[in-house]
PDB file of N, CA and C in Angstrom:
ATOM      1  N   UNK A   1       3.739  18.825 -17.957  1.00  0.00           N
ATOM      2  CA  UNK A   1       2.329  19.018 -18.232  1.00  0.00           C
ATOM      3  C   UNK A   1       1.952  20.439 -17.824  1.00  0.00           C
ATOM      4  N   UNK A   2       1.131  21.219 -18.952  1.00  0.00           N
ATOM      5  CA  UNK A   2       0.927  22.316 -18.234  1.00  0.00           C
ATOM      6  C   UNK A   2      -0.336  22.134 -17.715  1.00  0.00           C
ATOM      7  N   UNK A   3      -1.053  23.631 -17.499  1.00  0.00           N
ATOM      8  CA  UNK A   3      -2.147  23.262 -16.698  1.00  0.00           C
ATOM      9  C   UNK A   3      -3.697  23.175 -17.861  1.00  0.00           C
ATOM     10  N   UNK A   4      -3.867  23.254 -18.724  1.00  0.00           N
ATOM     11  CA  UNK A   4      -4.612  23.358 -19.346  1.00  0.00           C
ATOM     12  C   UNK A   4      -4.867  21.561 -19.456  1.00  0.00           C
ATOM     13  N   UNK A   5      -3.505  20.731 -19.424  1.00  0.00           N
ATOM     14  CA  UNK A   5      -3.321  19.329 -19.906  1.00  0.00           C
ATOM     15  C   UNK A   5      -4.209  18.631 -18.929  1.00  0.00           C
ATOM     16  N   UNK A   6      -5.282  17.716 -19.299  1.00  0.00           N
ATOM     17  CA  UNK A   6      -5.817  16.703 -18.363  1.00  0.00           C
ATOM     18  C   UNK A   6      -5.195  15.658 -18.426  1.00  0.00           C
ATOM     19  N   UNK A   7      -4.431  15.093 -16.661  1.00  0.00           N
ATOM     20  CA  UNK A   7      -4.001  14.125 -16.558  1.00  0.00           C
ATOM     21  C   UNK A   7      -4.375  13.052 -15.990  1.00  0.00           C
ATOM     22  N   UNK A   8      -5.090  12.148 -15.939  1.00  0.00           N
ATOM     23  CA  UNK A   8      -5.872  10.801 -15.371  1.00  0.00           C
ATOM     24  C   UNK A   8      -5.010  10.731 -14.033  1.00  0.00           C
ATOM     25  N   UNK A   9      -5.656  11.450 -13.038  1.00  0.00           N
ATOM     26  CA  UNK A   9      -5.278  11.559 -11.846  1.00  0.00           C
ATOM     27  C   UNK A   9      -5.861  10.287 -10.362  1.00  0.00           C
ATOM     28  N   UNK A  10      -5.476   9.932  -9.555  1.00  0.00           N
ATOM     29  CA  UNK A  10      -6.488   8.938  -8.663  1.00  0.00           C
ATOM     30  C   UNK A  10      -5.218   9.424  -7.502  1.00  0.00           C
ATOM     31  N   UNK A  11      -6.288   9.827  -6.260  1.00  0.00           N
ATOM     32  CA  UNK A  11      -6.146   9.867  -5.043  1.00  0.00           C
ATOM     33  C   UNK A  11      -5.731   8.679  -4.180  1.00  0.00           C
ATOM     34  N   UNK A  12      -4.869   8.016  -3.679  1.00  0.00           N
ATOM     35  CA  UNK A  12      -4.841   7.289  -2.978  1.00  0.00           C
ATOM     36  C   UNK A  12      -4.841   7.508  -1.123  1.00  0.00           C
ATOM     37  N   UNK A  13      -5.581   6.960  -0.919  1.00  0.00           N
ATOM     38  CA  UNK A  13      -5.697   7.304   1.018  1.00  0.00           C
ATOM     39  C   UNK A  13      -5.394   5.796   1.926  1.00  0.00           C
ATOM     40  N   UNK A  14      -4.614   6.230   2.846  1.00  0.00           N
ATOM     41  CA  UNK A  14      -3.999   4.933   3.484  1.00  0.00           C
ATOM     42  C   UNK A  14      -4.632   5.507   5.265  1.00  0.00           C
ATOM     43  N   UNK A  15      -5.259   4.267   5.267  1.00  0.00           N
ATOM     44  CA  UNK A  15      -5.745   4.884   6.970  1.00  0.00           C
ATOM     45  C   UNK A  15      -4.993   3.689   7.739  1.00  0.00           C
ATOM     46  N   UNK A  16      -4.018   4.521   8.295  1.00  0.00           N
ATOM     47  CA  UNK A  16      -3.229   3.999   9.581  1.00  0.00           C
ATOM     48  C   UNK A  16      -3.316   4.217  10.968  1.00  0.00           C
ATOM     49  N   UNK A  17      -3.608   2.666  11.746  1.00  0.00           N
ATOM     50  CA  UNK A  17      -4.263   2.827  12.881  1.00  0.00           C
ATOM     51  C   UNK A  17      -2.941   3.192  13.684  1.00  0.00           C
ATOM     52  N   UNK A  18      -3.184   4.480  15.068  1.00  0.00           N
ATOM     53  CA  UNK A  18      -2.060   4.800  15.947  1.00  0.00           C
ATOM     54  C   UNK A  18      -1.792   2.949  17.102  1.00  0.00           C
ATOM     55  N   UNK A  19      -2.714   2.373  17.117  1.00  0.00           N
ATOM     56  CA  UNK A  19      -2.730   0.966  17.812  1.00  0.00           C
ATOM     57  C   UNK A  19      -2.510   0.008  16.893  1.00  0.00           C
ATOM     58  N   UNK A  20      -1.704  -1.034  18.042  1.00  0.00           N
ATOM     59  CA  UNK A  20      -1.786  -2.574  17.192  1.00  0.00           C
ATOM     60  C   UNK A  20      -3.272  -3.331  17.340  1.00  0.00           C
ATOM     61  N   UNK A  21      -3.159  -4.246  16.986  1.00  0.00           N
ATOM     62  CA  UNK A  21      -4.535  -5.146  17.026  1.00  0.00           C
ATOM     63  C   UNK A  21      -4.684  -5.405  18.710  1.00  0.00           C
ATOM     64  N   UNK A  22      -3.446  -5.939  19.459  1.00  0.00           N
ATOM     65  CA  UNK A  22      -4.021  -5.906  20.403  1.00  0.00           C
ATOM     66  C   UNK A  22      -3.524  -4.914  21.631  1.00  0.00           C
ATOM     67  N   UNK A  23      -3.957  -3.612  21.201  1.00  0.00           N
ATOM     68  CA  UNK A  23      -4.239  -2.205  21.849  1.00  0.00           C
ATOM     69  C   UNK A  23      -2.859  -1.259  22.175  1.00  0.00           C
ATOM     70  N   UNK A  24      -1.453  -2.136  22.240  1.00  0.00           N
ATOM     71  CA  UNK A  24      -0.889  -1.296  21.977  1.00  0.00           C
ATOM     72  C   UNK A  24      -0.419  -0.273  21.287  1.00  0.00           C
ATOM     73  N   UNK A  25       0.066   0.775  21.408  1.00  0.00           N
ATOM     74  CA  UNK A  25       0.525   2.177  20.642  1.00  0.00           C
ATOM     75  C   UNK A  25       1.456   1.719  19.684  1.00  0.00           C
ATOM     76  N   UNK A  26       1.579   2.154  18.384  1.00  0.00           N
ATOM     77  CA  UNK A  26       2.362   1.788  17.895  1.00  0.00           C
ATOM     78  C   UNK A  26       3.998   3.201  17.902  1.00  0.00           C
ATOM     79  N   UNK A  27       4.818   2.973  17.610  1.00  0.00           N
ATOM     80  CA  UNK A  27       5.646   3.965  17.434  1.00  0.00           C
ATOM     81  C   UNK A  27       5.993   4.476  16.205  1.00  0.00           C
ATOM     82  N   UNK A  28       6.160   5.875  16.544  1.00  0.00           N
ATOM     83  CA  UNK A  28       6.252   7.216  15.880  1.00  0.00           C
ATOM     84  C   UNK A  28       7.457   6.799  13.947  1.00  0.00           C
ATOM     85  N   UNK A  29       8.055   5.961  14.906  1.00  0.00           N
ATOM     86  CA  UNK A  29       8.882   5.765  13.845  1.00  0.00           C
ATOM     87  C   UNK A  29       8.357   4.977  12.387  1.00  0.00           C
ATOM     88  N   UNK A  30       7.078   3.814  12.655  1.00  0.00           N
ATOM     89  CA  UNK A  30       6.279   3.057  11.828  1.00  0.00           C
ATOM     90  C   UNK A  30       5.780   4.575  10.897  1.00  0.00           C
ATOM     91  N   UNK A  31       5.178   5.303  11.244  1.00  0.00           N
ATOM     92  CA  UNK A  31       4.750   6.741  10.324  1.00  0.00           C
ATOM     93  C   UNK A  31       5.599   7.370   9.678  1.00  0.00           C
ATOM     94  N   UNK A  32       6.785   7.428  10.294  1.00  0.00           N
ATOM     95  CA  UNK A  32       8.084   8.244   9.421  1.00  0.00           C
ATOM     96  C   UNK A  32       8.712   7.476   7.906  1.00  0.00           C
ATOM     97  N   UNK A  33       8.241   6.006   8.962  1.00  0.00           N
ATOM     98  CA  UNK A  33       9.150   5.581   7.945  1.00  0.00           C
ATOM     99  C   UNK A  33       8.016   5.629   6.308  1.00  0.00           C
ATOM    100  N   UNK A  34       6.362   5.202   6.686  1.00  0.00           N
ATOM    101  CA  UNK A  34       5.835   5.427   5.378  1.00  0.00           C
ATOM    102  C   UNK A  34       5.515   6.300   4.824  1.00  0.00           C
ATOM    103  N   UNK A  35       6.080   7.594   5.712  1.00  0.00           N
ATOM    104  CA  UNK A  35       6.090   8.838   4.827  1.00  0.00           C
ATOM    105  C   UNK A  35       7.614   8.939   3.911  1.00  0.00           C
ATOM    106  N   UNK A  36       8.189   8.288   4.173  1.00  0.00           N
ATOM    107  CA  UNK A  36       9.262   8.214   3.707  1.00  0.00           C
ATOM    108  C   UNK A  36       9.227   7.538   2.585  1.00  0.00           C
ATOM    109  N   UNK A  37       9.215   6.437   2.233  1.00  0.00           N
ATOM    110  CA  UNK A  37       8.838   5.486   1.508  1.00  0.00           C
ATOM    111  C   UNK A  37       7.666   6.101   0.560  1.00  0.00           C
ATOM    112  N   UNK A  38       6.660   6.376   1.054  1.00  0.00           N
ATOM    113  CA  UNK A  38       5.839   6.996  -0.278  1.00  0.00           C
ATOM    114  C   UNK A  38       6.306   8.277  -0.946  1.00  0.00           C
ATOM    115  N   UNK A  39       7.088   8.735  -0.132  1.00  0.00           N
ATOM    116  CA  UNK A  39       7.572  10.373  -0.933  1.00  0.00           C
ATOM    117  C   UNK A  39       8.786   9.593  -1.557  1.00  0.00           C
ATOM    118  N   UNK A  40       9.632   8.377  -1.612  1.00  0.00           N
ATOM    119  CA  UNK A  40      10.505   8.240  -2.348  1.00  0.00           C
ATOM    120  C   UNK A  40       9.853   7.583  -3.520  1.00  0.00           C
ATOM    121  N   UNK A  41       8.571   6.326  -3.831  1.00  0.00           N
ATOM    122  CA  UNK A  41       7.973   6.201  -4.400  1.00  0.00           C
ATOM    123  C   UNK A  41       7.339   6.849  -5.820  1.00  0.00           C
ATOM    124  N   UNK A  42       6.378   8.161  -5.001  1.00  0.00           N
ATOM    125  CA  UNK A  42       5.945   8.732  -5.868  1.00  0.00           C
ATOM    126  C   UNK A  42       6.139  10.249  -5.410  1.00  0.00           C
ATOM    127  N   UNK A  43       6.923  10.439  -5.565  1.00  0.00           N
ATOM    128  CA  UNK A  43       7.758  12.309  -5.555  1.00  0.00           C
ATOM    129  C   UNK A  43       6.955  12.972  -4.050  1.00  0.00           C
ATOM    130  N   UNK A  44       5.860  12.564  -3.271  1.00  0.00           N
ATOM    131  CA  UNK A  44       5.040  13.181  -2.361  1.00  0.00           C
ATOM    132  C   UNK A  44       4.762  12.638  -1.826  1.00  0.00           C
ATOM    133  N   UNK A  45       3.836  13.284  -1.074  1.00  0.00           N
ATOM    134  CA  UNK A  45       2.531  12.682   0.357  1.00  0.00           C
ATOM    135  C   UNK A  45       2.188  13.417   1.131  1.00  0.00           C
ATOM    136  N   UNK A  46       1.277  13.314   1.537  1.00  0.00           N
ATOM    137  CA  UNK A  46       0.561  14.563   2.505  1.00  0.00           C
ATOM    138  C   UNK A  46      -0.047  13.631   4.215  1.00  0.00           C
ATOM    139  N   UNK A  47       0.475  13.875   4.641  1.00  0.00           N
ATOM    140  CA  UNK A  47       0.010  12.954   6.288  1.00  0.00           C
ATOM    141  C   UNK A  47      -0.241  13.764   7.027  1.00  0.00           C
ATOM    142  N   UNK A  48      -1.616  13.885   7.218  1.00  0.00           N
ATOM    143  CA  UNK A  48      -2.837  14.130   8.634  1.00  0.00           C
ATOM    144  C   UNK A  48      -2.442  13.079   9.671  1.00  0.00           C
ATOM    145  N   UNK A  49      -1.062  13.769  10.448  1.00  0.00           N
ATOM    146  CA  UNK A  49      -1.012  12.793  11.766  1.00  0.00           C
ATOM    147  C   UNK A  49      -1.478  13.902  13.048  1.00  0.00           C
ATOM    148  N   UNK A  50      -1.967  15.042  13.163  1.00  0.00           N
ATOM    149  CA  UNK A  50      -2.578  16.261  14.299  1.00  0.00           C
ATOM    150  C   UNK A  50      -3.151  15.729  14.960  1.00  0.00           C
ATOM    151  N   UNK A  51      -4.341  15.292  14.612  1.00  0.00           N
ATOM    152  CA  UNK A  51      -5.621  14.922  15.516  1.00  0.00           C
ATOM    153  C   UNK A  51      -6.208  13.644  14.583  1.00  0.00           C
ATOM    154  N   UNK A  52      -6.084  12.246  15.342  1.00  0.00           N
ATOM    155  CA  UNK A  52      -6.671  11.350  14.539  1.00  0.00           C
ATOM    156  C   UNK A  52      -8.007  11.481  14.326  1.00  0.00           C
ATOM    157  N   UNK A  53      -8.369  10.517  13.338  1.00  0.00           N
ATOM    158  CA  UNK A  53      -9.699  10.309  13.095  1.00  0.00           C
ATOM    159  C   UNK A  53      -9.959   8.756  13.887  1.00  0.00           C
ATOM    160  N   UNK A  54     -11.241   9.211  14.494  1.00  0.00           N
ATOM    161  CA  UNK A  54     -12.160   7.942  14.665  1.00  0.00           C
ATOM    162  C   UNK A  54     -12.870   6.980  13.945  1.00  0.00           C
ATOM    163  N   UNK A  55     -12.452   5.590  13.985  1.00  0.00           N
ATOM    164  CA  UNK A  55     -13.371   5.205  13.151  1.00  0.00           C
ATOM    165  C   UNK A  55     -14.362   4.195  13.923  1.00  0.00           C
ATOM    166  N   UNK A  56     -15.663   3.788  13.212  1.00  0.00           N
ATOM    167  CA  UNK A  56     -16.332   2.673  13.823  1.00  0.00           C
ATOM    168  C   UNK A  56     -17.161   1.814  12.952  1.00  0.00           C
ATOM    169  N   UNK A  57     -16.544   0.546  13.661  1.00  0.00           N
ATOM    170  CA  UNK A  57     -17.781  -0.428  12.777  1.00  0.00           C
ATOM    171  C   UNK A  57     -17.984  -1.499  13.351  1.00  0.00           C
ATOM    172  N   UNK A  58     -19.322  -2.140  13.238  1.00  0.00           N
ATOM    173  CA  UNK A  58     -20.028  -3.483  13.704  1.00  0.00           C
ATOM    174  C   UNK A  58     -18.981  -4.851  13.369  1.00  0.00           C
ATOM    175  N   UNK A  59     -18.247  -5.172  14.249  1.00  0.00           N
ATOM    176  CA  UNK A  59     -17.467  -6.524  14.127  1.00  0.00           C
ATOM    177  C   UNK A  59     -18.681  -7.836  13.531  1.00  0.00           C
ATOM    178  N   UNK A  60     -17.989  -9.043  13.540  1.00  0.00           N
ATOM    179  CA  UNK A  60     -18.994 -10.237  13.131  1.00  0.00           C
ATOM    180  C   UNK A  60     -19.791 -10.216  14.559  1.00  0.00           C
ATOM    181  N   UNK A  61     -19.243 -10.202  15.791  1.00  0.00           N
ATOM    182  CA  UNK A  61     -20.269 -10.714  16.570  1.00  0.00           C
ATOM    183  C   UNK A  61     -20.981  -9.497  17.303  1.00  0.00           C
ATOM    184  N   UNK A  62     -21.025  -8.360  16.478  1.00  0.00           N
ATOM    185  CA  UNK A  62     -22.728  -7.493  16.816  1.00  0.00           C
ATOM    186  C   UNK A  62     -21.944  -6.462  17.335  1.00  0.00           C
ATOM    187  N   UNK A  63     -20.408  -6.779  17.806  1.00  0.00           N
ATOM    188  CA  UNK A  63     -20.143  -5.258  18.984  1.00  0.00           C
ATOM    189  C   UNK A  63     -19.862  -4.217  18.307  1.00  0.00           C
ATOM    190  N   UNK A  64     -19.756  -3.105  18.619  1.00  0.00           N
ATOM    191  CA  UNK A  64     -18.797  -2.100  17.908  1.00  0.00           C
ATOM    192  C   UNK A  64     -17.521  -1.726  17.958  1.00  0.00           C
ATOM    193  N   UNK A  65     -17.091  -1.737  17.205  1.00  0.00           N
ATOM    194  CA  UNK A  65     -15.189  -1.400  17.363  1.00  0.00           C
ATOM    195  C   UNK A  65     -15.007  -0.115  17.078  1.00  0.00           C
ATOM    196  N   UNK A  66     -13.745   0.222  17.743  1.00  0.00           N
ATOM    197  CA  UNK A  66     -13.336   1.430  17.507  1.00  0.00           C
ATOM    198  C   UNK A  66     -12.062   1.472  16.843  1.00  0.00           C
ATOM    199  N   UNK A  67     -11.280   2.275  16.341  1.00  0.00           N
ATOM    200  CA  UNK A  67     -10.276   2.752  15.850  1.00  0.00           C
ATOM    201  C   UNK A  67      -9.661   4.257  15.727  1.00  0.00           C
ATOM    202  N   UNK A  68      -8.485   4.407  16.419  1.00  0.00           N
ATOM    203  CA  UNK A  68      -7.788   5.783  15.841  1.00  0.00           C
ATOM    204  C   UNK A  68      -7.333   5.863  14.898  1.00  0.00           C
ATOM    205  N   UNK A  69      -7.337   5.915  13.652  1.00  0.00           N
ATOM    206  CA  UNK A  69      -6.190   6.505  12.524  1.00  0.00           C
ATOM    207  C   UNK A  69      -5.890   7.807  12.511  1.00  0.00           C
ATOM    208  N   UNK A  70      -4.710   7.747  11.590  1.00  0.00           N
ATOM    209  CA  UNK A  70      -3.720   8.978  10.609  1.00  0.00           C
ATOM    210  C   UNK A  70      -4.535   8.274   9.149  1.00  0.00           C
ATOM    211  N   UNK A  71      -4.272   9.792   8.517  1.00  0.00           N
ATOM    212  CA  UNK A  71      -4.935   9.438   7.434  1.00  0.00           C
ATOM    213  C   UNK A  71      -3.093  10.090   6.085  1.00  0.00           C
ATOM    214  N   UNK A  72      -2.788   9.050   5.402  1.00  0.00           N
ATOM    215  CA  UNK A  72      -1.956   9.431   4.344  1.00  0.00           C
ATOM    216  C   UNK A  72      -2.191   9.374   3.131  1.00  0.00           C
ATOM    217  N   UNK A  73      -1.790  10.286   2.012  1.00  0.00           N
ATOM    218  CA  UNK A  73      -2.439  10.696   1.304  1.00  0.00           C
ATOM    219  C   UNK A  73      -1.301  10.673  -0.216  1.00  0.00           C
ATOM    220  N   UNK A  74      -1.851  10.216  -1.142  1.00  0.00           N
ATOM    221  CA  UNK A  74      -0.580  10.030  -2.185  1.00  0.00           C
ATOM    222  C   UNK A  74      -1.518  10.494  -4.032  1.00  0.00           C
ATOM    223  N   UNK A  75      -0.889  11.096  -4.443  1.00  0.00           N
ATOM    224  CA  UNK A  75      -2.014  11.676  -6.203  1.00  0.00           C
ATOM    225  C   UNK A  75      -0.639  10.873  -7.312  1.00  0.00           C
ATOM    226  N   UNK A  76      -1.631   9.616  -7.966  1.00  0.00           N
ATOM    227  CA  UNK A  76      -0.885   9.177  -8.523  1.00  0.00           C
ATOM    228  C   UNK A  76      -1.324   9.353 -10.207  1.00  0.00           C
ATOM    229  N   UNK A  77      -0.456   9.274 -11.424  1.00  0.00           N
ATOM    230  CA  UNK A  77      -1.115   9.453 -12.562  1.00  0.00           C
ATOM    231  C   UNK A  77      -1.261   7.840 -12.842  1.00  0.00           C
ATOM    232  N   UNK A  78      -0.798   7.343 -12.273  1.00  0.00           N
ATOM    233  CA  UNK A  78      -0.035   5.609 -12.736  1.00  0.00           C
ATOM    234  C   UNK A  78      -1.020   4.785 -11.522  1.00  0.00           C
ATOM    235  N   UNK A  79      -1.694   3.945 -11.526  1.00  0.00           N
ATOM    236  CA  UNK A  79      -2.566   3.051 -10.291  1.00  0.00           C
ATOM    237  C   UNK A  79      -1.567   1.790 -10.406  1.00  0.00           C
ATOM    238  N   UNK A  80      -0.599   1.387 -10.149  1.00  0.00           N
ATOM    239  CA  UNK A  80      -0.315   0.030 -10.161  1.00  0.00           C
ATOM    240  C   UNK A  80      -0.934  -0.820  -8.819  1.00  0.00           C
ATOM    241  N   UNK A  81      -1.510  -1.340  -9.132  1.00  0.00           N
ATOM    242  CA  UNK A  81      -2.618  -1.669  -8.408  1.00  0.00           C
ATOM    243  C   UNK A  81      -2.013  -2.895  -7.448  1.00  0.00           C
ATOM    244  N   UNK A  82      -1.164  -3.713  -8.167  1.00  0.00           N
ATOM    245  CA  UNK A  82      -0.400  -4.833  -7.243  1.00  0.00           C
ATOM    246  C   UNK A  82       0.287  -4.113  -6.756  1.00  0.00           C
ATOM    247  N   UNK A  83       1.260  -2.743  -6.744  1.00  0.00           N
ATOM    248  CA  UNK A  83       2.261  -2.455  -5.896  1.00  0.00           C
ATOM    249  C   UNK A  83       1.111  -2.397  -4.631  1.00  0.00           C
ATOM    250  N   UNK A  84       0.034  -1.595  -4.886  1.00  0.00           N
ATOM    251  CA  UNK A  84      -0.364  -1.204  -3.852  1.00  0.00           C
ATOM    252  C   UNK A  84      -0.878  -2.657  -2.408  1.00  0.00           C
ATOM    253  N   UNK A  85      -1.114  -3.245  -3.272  1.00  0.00           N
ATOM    254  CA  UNK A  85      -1.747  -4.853  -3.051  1.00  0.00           C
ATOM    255  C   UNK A  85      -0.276  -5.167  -2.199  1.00  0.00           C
ATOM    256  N   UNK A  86       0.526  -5.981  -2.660  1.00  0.00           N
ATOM    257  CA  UNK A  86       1.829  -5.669  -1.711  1.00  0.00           C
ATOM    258  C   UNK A  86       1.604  -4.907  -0.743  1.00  0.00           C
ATOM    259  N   UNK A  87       2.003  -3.614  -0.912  1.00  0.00           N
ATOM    260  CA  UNK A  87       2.280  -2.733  -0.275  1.00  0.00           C
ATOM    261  C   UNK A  87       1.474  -2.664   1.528  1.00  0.00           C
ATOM    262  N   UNK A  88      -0.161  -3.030   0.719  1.00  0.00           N
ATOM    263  CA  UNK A  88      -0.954  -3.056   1.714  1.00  0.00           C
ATOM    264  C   UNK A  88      -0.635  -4.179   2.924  1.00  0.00           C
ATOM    265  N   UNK A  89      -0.269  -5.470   2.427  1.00  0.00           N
ATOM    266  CA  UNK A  89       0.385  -6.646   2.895  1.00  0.00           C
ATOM    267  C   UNK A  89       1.442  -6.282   3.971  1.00  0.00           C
ATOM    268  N   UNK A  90       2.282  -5.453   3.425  1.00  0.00           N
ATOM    269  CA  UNK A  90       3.771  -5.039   4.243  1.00  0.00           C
ATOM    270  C   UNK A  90       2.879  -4.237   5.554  1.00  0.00           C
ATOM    271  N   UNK A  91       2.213  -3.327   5.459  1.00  0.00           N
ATOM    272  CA  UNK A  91       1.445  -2.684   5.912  1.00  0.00           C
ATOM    273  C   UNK A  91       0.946  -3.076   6.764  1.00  0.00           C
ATOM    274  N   UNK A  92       0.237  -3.927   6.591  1.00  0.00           N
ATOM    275  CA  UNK A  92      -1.043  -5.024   7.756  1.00  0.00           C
ATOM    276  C   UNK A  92       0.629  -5.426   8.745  1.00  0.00           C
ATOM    277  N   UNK A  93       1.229  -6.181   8.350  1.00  0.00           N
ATOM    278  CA  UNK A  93       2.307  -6.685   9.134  1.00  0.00           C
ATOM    279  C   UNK A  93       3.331  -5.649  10.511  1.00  0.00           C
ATOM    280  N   UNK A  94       3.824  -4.988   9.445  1.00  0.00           N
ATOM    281  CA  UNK A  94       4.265  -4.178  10.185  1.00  0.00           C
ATOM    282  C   UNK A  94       3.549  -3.107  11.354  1.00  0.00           C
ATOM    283  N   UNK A  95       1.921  -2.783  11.225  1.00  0.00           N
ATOM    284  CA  UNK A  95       1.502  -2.049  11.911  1.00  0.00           C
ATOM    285  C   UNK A  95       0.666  -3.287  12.588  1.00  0.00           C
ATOM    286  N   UNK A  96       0.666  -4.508  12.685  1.00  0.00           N
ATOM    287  CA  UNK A  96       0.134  -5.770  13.329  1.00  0.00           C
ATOM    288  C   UNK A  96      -1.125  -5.704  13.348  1.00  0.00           C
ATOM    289  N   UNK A  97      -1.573  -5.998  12.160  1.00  0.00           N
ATOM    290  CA  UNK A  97      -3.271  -5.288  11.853  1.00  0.00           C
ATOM    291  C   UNK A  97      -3.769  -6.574  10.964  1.00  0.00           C
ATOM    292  N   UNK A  98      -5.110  -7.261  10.906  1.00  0.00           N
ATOM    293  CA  UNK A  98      -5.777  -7.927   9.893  1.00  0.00           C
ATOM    294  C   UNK A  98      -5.781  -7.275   8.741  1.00  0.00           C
ATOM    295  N   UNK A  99      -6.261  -6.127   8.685  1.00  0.00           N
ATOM    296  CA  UNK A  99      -6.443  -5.271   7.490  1.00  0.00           C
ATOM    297  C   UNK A  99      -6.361  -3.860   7.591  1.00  0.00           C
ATOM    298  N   UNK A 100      -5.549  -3.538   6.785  1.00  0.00           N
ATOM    299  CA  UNK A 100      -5.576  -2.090   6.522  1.00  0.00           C
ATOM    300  C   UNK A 100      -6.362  -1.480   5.633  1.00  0.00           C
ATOM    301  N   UNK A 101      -6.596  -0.288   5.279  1.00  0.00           N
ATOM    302  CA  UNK A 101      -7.795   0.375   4.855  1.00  0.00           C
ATOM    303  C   UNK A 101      -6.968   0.895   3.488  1.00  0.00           C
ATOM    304  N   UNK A 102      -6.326   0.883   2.484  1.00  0.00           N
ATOM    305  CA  UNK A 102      -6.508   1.872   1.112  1.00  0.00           C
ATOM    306  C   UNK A 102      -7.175   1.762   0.403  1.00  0.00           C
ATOM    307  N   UNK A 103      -7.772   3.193  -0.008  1.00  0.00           N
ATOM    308  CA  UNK A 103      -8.299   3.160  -0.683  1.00  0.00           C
ATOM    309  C   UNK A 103      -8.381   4.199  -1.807  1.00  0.00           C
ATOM    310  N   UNK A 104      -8.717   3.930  -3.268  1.00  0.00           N
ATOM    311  CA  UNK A 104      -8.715   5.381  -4.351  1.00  0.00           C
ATOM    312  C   UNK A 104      -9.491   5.689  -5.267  1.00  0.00           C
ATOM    313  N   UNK A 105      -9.783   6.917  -5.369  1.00  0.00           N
ATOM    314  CA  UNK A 105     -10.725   7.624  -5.931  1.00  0.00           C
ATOM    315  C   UNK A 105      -9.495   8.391  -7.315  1.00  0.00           C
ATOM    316  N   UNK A 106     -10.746   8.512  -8.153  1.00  0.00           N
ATOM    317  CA  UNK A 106     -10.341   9.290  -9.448  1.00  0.00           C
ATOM    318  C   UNK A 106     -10.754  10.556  -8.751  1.00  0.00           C
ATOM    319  N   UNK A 107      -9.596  11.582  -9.285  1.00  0.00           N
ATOM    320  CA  UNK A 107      -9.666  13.113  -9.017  1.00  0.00           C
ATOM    321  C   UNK A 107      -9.337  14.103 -10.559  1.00  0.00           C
ATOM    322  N   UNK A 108      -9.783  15.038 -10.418  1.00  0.00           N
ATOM    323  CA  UNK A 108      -9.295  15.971 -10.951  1.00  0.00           C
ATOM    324  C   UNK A 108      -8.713  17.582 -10.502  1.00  0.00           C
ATOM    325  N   UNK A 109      -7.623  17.799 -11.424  1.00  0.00           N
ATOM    326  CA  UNK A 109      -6.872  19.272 -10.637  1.00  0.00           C
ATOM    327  C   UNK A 109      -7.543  20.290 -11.632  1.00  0.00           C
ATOM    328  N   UNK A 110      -8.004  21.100 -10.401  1.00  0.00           N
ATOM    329  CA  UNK A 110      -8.671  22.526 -11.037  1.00  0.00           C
ATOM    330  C   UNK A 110      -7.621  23.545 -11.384  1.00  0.00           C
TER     331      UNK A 110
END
């Protein structure tokens, strides 16, 4: 594709918490390995693991929660939407989480 070509592009973002659900750290190696795995996937990936991001939100019973994530980052032309569905599944498990966060936006390259 050259660059003039518009290609139906979508951002995918995976927010991975540095903790398990119940507060332990997770290890270094859980990150390697899904940078690994998404660059064999889809040719790339870009992972903001420097300085996490904070997150926060109102649980069911009123408190506030906190969270550290890494934020990973994948530009796909193709959405298969069940891999990701899976994917997210393997995800929750392995990083011992209720839910993990992906999510994607349509982009375009300037």
């Amino acid at each position: 594709m050259n660059r003039d070509e518009k290609a139906e592009l979508h951002l995918v973002e995976l927010f991975l918490p540095l903790y398990g659900k119940e507060g332990s750290p997770l290890h270094r190696s859980n990150f390697d390995c899904v940078r690994e795995e998404l660059t064999r996937q889809f040719g790339g990936v870009t992972a903001f693991t420097r300085s996490p991001a904070v997150g926060a939100w109102e649980n069911s019973q009123g408190e506030v929660a906190r969270d550290e994530v890494v934020l990973f980052e994948v530009m796909v032309t193709a959405l298969d939407r069940r891999w990701w569905g899976d994917y997210r599944q393997e995800l929750e498990q392995r990083f011992r989480q209720d839910e993990i966060l992906i999510r994607v936006s349509p982009i375009e390259r300037l």
